[in-house]
PDB file of N, CA and C in Angstrom:
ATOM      1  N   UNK A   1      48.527  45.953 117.954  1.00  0.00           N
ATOM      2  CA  UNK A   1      47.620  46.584 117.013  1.00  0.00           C
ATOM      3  C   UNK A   1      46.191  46.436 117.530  1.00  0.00           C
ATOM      4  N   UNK A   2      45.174  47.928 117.243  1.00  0.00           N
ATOM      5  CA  UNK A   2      44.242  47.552 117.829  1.00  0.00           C
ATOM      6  C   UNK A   2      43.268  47.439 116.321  1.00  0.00           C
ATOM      7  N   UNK A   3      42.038  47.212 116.211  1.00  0.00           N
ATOM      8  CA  UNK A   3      41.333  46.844 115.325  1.00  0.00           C
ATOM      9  C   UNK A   3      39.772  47.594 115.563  1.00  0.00           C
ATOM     10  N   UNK A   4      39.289  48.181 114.577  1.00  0.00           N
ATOM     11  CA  UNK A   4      37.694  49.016 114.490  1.00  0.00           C
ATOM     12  C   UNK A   4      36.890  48.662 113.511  1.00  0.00           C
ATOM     13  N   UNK A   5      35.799  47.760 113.855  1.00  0.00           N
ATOM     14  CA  UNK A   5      35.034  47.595 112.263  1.00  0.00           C
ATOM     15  C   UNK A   5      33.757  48.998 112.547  1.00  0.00           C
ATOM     16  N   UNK A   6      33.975  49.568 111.569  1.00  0.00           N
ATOM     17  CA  UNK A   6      32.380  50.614 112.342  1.00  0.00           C
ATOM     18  C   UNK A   6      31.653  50.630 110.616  1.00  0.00           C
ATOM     19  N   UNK A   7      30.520  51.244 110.331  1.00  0.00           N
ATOM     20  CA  UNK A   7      29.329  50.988 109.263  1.00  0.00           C
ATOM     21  C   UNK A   7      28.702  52.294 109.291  1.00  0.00           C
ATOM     22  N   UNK A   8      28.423  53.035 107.841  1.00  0.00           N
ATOM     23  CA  UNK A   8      27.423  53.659 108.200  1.00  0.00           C
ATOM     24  C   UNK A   8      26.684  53.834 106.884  1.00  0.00           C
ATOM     25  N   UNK A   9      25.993  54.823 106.415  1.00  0.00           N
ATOM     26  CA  UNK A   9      25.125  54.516 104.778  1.00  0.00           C
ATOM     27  C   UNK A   9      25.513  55.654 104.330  1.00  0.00           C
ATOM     28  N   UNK A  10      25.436  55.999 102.881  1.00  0.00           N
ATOM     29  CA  UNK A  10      25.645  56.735 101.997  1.00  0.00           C
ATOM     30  C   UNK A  10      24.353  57.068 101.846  1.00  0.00           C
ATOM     31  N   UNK A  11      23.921  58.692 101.858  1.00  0.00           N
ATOM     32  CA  UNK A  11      22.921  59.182 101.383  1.00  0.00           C
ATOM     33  C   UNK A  11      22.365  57.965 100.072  1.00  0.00           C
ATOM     34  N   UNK A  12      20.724  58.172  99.973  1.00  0.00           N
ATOM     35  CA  UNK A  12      19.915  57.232  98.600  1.00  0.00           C
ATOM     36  C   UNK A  12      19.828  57.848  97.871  1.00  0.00           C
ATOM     37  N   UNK A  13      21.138  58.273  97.051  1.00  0.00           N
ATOM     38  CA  UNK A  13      21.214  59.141  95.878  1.00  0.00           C
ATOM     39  C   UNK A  13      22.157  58.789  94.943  1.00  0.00           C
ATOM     40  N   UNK A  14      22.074  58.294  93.566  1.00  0.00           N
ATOM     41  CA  UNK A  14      23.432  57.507  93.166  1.00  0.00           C
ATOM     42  C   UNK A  14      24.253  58.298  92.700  1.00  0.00           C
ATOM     43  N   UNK A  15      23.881  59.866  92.760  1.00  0.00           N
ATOM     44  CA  UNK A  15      24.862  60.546  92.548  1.00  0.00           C
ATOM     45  C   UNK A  15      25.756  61.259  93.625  1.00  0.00           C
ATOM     46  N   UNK A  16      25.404  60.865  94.786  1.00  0.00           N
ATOM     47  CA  UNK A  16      25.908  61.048  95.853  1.00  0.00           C
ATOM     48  C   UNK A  16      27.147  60.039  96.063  1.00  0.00           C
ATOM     49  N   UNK A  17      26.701  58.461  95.751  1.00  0.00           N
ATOM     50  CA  UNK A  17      26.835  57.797  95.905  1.00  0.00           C
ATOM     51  C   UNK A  17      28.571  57.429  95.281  1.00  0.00           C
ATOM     52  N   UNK A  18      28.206  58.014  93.384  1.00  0.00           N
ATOM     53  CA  UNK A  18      29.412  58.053  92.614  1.00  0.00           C
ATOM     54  C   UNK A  18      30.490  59.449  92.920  1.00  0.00           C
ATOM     55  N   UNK A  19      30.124  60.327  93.466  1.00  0.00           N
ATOM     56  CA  UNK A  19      30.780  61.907  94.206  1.00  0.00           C
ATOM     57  C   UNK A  19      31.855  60.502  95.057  1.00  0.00           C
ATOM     58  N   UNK A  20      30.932  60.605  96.264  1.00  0.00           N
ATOM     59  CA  UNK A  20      31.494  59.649  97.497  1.00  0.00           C
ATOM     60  C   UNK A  20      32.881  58.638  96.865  1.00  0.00           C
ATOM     61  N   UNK A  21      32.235  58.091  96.202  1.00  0.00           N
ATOM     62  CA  UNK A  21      33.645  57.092  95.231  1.00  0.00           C
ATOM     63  C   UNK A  21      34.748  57.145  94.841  1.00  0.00           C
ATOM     64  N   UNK A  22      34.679  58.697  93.811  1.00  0.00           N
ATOM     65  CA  UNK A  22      35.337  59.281  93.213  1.00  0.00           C
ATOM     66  C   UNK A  22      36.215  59.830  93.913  1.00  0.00           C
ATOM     67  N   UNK A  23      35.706  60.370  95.320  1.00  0.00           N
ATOM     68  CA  UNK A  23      36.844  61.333  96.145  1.00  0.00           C
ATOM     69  C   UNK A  23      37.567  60.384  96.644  1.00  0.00           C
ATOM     70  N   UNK A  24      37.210  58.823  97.175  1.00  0.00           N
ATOM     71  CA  UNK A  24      38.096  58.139  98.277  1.00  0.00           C
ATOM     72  C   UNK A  24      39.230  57.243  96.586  1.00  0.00           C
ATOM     73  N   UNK A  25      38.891  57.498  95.250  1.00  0.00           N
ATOM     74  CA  UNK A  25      40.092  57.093  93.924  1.00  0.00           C
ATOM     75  C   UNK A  25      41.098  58.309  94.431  1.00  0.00           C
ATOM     76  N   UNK A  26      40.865  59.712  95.313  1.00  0.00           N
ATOM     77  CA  UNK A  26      41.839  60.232  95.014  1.00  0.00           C
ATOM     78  C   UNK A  26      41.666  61.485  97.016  1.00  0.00           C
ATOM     79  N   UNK A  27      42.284  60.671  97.676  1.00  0.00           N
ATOM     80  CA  UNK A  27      41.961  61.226  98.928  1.00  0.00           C
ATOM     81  C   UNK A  27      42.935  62.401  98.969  1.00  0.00           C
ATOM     82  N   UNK A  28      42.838  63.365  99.761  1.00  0.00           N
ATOM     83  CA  UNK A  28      43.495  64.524 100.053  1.00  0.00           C
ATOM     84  C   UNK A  28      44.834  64.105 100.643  1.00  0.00           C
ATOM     85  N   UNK A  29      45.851  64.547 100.297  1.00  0.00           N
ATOM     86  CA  UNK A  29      46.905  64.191 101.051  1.00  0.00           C
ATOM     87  C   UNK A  29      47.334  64.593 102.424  1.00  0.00           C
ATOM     88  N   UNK A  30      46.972  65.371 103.142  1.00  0.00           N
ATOM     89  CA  UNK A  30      46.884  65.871 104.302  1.00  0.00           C
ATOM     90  C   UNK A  30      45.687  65.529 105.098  1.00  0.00           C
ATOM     91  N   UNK A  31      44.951  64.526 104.676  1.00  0.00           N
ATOM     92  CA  UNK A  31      43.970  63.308 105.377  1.00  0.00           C
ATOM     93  C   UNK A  31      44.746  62.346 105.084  1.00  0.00           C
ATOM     94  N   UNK A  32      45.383  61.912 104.156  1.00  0.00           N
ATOM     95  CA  UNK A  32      46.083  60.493 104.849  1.00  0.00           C
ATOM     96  C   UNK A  32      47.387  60.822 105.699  1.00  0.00           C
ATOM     97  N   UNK A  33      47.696  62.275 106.009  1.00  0.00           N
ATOM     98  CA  UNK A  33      49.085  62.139 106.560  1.00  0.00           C
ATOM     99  C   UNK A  33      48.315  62.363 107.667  1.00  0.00           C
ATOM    100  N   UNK A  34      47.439  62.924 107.796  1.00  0.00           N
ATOM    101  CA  UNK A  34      46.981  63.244 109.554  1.00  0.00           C
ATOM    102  C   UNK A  34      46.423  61.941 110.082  1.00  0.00           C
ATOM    103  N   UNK A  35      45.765  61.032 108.966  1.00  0.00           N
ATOM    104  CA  UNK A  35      45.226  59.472 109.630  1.00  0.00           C
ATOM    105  C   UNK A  35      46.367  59.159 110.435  1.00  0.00           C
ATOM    106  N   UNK A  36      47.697  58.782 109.236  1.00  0.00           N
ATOM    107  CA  UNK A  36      49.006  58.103 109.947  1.00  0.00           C
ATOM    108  C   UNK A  36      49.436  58.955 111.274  1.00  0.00           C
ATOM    109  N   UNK A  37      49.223  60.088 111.641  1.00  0.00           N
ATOM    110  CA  UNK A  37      49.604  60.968 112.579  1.00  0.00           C
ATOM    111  C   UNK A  37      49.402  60.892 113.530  1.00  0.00           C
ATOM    112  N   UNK A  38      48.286  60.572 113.578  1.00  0.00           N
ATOM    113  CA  UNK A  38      46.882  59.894 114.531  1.00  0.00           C
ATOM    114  C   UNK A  38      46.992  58.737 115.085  1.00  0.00           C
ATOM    115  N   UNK A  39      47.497  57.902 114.182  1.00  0.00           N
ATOM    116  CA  UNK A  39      47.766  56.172 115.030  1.00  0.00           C
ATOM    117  C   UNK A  39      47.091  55.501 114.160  1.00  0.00           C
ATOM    118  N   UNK A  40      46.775  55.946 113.168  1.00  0.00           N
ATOM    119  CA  UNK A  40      45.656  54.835 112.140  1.00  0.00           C
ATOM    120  C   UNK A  40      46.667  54.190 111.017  1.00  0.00           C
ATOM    121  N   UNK A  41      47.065  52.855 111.393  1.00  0.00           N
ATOM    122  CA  UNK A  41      47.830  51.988 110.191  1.00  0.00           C
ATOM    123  C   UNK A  41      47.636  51.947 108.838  1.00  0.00           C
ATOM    124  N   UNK A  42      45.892  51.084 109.301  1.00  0.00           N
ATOM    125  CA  UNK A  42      45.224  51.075 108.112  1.00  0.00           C
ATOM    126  C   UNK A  42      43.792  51.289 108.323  1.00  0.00           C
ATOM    127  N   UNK A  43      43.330  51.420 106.938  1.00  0.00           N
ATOM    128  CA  UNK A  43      41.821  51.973 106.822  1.00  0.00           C
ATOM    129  C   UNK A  43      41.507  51.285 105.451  1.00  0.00           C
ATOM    130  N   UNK A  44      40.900  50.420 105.469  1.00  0.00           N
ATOM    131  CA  UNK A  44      39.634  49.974 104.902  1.00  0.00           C
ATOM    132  C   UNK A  44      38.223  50.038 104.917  1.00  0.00           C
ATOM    133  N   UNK A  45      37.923  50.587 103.613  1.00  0.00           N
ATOM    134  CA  UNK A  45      36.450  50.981 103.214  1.00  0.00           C
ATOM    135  C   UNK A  45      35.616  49.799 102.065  1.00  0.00           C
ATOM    136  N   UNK A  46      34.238  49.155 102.321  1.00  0.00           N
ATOM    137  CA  UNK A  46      33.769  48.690 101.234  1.00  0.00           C
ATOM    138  C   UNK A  46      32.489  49.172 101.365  1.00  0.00           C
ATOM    139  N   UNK A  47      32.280  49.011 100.110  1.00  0.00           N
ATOM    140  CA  UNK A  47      30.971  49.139 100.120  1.00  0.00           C
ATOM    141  C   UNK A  47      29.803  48.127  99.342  1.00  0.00           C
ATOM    142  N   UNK A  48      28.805  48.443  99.427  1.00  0.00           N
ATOM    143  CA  UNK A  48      27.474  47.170  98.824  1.00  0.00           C
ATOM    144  C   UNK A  48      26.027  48.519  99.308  1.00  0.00           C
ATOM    145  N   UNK A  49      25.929  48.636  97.828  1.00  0.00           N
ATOM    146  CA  UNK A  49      24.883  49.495  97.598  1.00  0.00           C
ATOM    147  C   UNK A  49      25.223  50.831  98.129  1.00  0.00           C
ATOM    148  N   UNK A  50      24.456  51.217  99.160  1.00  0.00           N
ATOM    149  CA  UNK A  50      24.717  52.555  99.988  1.00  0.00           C
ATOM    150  C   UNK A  50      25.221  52.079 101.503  1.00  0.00           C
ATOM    151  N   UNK A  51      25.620  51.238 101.642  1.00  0.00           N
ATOM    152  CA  UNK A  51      26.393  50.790 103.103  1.00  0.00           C
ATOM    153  C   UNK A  51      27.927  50.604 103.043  1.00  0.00           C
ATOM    154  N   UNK A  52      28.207  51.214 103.937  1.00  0.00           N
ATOM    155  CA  UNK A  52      29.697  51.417 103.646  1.00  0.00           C
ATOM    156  C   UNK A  52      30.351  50.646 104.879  1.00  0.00           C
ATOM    157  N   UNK A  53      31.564  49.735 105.103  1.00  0.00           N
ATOM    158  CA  UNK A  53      32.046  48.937 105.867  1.00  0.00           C
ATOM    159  C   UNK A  53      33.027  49.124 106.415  1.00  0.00           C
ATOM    160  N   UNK A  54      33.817  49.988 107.704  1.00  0.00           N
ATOM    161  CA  UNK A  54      35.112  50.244 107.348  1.00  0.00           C
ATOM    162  C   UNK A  54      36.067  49.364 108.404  1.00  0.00           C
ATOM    163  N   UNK A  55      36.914  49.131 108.316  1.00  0.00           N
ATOM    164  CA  UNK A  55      37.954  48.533 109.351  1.00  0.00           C
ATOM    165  C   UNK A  55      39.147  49.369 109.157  1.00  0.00           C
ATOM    166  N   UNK A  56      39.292  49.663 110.637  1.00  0.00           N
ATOM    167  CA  UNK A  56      40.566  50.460 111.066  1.00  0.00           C
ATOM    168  C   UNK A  56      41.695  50.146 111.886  1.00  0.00           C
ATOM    169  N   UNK A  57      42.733  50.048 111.432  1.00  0.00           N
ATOM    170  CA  UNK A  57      43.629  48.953 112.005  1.00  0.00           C
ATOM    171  C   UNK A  57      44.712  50.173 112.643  1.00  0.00           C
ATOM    172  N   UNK A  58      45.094  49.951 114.171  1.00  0.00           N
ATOM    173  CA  UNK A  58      45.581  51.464 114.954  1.00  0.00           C
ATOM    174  C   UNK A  58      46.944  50.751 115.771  1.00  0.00           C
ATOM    175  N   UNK A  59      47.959  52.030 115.937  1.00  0.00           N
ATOM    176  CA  UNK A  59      48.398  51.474 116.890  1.00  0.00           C
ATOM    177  C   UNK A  59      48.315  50.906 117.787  1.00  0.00           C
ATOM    178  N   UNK A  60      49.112  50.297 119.079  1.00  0.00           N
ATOM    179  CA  UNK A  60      48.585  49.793 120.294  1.00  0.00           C
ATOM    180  C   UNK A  60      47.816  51.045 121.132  1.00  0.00           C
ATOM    181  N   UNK A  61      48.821  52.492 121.328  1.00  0.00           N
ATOM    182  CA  UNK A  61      48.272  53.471 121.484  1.00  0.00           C
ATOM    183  C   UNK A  61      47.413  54.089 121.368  1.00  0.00           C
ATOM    184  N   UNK A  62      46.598  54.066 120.485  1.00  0.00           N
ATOM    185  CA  UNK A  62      45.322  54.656 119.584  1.00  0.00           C
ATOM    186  C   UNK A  62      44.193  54.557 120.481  1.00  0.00           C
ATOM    187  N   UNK A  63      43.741  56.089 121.112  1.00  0.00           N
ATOM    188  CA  UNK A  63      42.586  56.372 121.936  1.00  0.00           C
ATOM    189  C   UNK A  63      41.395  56.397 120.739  1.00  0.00           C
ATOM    190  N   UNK A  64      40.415  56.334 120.269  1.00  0.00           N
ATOM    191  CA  UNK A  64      39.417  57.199 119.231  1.00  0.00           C
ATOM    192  C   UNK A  64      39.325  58.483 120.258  1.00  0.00           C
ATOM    193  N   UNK A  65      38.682  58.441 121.591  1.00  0.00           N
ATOM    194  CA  UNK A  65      38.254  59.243 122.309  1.00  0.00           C
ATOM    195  C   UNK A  65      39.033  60.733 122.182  1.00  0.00           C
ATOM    196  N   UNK A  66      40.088  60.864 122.094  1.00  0.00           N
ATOM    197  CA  UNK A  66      41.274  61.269 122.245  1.00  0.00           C
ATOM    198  C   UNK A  66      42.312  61.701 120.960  1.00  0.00           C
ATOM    199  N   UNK A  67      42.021  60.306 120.150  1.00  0.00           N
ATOM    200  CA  UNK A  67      42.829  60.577 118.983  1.00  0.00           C
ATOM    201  C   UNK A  67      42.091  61.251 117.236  1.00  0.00           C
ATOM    202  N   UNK A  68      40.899  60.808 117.763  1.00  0.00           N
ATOM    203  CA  UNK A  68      40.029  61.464 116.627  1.00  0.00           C
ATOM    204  C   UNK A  68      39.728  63.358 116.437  1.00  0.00           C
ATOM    205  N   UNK A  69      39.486  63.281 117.566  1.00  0.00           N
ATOM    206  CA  UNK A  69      39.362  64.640 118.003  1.00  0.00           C
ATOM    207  C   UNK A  69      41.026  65.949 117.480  1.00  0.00           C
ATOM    208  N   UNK A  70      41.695  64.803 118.178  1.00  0.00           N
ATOM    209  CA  UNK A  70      43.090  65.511 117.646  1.00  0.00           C
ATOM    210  C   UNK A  70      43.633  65.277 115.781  1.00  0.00           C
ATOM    211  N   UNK A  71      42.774  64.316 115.516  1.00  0.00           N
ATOM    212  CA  UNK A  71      43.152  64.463 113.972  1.00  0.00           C
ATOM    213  C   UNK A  71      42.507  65.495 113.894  1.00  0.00           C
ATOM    214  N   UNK A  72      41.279  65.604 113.758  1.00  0.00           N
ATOM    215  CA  UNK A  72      40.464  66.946 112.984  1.00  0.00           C
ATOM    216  C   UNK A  72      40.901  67.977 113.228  1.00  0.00           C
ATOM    217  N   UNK A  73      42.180  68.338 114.445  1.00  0.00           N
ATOM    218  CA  UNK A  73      42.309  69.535 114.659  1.00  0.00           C
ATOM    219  C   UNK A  73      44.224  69.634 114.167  1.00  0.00           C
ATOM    220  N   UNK A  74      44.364  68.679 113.422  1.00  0.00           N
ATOM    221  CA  UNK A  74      45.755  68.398 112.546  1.00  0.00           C
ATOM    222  C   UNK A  74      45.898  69.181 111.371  1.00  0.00           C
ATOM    223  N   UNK A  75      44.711  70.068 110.519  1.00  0.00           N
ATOM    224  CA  UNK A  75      44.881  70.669 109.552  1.00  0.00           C
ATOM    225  C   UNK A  75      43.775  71.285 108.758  1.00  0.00           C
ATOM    226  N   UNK A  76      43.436  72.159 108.657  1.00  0.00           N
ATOM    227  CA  UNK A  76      42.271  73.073 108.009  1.00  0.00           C
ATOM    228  C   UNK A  76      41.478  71.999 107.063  1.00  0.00           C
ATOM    229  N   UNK A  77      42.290  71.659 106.370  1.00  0.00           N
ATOM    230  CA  UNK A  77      41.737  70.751 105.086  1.00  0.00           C
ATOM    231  C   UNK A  77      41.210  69.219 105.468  1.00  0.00           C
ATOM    232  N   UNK A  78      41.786  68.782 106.726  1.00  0.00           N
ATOM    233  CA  UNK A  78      40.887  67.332 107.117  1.00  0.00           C
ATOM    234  C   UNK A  78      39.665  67.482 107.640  1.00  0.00           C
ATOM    235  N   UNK A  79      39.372  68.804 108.767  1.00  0.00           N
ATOM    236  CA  UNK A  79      37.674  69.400 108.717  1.00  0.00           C
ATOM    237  C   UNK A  79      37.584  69.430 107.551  1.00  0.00           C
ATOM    238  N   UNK A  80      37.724  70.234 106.158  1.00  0.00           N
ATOM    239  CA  UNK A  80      36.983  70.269 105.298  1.00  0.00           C
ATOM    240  C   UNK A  80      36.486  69.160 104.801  1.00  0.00           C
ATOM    241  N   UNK A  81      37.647  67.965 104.496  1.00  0.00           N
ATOM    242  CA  UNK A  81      37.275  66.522 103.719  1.00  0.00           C
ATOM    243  C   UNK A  81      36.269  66.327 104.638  1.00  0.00           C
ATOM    244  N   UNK A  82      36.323  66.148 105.996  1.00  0.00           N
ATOM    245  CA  UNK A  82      35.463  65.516 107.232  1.00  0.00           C
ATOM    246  C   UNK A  82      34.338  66.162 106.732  1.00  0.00           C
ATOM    247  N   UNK A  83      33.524  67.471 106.647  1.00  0.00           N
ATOM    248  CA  UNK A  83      32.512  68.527 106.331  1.00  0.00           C
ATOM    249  C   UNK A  83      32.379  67.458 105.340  1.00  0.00           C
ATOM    250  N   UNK A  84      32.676  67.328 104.131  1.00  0.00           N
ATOM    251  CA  UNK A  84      32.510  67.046 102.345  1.00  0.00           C
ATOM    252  C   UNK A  84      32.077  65.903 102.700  1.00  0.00           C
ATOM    253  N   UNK A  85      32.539  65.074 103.858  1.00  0.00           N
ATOM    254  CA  UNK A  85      32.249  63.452 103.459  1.00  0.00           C
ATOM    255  C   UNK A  85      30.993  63.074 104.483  1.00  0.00           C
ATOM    256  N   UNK A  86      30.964  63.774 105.413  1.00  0.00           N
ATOM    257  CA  UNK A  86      29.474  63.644 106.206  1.00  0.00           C
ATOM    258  C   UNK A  86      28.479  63.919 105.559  1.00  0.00           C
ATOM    259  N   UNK A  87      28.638  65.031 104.530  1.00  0.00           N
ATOM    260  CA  UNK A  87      27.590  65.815 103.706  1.00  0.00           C
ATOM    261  C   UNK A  87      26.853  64.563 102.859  1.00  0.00           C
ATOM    262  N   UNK A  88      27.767  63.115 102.542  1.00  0.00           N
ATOM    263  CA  UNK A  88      27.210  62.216 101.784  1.00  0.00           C
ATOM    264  C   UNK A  88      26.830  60.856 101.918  1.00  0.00           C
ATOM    265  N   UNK A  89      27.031  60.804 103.595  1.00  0.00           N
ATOM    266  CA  UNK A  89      26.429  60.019 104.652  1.00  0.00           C
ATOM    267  C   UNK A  89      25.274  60.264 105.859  1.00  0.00           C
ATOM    268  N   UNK A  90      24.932  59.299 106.004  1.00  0.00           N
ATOM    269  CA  UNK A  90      23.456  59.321 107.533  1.00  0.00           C
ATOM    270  C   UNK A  90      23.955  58.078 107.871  1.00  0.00           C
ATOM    271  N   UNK A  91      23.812  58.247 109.359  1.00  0.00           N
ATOM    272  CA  UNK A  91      23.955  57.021 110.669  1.00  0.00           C
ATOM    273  C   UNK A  91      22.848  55.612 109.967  1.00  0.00           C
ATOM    274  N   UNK A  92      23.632  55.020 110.037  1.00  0.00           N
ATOM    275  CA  UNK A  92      22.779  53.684 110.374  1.00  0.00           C
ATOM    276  C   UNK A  92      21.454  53.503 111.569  1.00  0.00           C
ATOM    277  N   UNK A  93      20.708  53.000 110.722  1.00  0.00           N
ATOM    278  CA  UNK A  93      19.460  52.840 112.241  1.00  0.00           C
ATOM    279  C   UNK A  93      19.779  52.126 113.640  1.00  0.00           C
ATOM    280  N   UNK A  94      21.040  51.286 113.743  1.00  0.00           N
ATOM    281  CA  UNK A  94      21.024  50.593 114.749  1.00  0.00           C
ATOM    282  C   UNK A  94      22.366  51.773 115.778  1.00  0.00           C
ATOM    283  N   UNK A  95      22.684  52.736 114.887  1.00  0.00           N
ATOM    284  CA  UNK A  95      23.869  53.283 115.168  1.00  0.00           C
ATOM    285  C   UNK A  95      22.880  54.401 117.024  1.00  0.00           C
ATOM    286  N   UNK A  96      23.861  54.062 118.000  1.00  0.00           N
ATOM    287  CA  UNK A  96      23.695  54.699 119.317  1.00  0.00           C
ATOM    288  C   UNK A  96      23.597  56.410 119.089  1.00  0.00           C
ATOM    289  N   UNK A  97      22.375  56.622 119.785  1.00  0.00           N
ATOM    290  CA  UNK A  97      22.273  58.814 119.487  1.00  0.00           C
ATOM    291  C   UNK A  97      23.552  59.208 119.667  1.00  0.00           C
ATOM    292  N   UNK A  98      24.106  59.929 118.580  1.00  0.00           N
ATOM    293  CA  UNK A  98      25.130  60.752 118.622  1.00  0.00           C
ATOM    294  C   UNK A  98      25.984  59.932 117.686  1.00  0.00           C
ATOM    295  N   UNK A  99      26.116  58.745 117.499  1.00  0.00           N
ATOM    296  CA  UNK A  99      26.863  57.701 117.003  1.00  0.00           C
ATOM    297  C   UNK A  99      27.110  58.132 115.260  1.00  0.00           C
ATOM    298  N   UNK A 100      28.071  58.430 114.708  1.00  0.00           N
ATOM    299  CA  UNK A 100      28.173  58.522 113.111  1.00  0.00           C
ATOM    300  C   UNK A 100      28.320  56.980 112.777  1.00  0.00           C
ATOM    301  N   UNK A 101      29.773  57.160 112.578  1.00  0.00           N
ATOM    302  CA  UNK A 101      30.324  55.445 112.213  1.00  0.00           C
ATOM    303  C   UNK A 101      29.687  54.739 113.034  1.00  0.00           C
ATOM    304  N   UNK A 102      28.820  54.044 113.258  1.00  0.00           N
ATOM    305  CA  UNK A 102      28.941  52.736 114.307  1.00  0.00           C
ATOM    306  C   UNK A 102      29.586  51.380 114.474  1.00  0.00           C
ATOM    307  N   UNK A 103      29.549  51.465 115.678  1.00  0.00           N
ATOM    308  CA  UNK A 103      30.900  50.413 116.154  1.00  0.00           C
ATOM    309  C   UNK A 103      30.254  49.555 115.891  1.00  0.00           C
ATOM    310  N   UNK A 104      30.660  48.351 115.260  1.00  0.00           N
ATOM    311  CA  UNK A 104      30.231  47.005 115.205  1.00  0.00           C
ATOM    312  C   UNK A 104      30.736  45.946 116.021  1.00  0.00           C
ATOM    313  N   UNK A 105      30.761  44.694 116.649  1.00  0.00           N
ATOM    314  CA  UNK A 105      30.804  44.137 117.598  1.00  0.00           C
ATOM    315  C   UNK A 105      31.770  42.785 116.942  1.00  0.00           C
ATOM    316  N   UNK A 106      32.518  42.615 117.218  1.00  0.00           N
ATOM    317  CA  UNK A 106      32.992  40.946 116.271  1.00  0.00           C
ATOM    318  C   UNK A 106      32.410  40.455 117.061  1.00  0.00           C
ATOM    319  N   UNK A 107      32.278  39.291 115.908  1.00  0.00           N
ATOM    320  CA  UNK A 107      31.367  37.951 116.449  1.00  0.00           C
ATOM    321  C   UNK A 107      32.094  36.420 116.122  1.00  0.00           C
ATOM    322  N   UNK A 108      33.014  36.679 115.372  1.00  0.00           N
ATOM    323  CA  UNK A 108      33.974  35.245 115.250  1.00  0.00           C
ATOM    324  C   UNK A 108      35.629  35.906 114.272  1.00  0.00           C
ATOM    325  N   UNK A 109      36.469  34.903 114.607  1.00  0.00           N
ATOM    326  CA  UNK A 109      37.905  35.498 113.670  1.00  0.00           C
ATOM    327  C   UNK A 109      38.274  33.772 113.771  1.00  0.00           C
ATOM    328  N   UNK A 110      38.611  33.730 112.653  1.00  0.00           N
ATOM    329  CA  UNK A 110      39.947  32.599 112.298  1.00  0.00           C
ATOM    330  C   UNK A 110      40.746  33.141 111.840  1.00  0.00           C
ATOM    331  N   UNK A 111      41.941  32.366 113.114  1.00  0.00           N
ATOM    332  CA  UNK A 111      43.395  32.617 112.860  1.00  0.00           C
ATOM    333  C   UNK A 111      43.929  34.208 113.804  1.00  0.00           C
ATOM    334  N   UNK A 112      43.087  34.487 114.178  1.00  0.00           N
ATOM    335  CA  UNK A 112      43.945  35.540 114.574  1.00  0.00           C
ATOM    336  C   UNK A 112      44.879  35.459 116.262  1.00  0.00           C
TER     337      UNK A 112
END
């Protein structure tokens, strides 16, 4: 299993903020079948204020380079969610040009 912590912010709008919420109580079903399709186990999202936290837990297989690209092109409706859900995010300041999610770096694990 491979492992992704990446971060990015929710537009400073709290109605952006409660939209954003509301859609991941009830995700599209043809975004979670194309995640699993893709190589993505699991996906965890938190959040604290307008920063959002995610960890992505992938097969051994699992390119992003490679495999992201081929989700979005898994079904009309995961561009759209993808379109809907950028619309209510901006990059983090530390995030690399071009960078959406940014990769975050571990810095310690117990137990693993």
């Amino acid at each position: 299993m491979k492992r992704y912590a990446q971060t990015l912010n929710l537009k400073d709008d709290p109605q952006i903020i409660t939209r954003y919420v509301d859609y991941h109580r009830a995700v599209w079903p043809e975004v979670e079948r194309g995640l699993k399709a893709a190589g993505i186990e699991r996906m965890l999202i938190w959040r604290l204020g307008r920063r959002l936290f995610m960890v992505i837990e992938t097969a051994d297989g699992f390119d992003p380079a490679r495999d992201w690209p081929r989700y979005l092109e898994m079904d009309p409706r995961i561009r759209e969610w993808q379109s809907l859900m950028e619309s209510f995010q901006e990059p983090v300041s530390d995030a690399k040009p071009g960078e959406w999610w940014a990769e975050m770096e571990p810095v310690y694990t117990l137990g693993d």
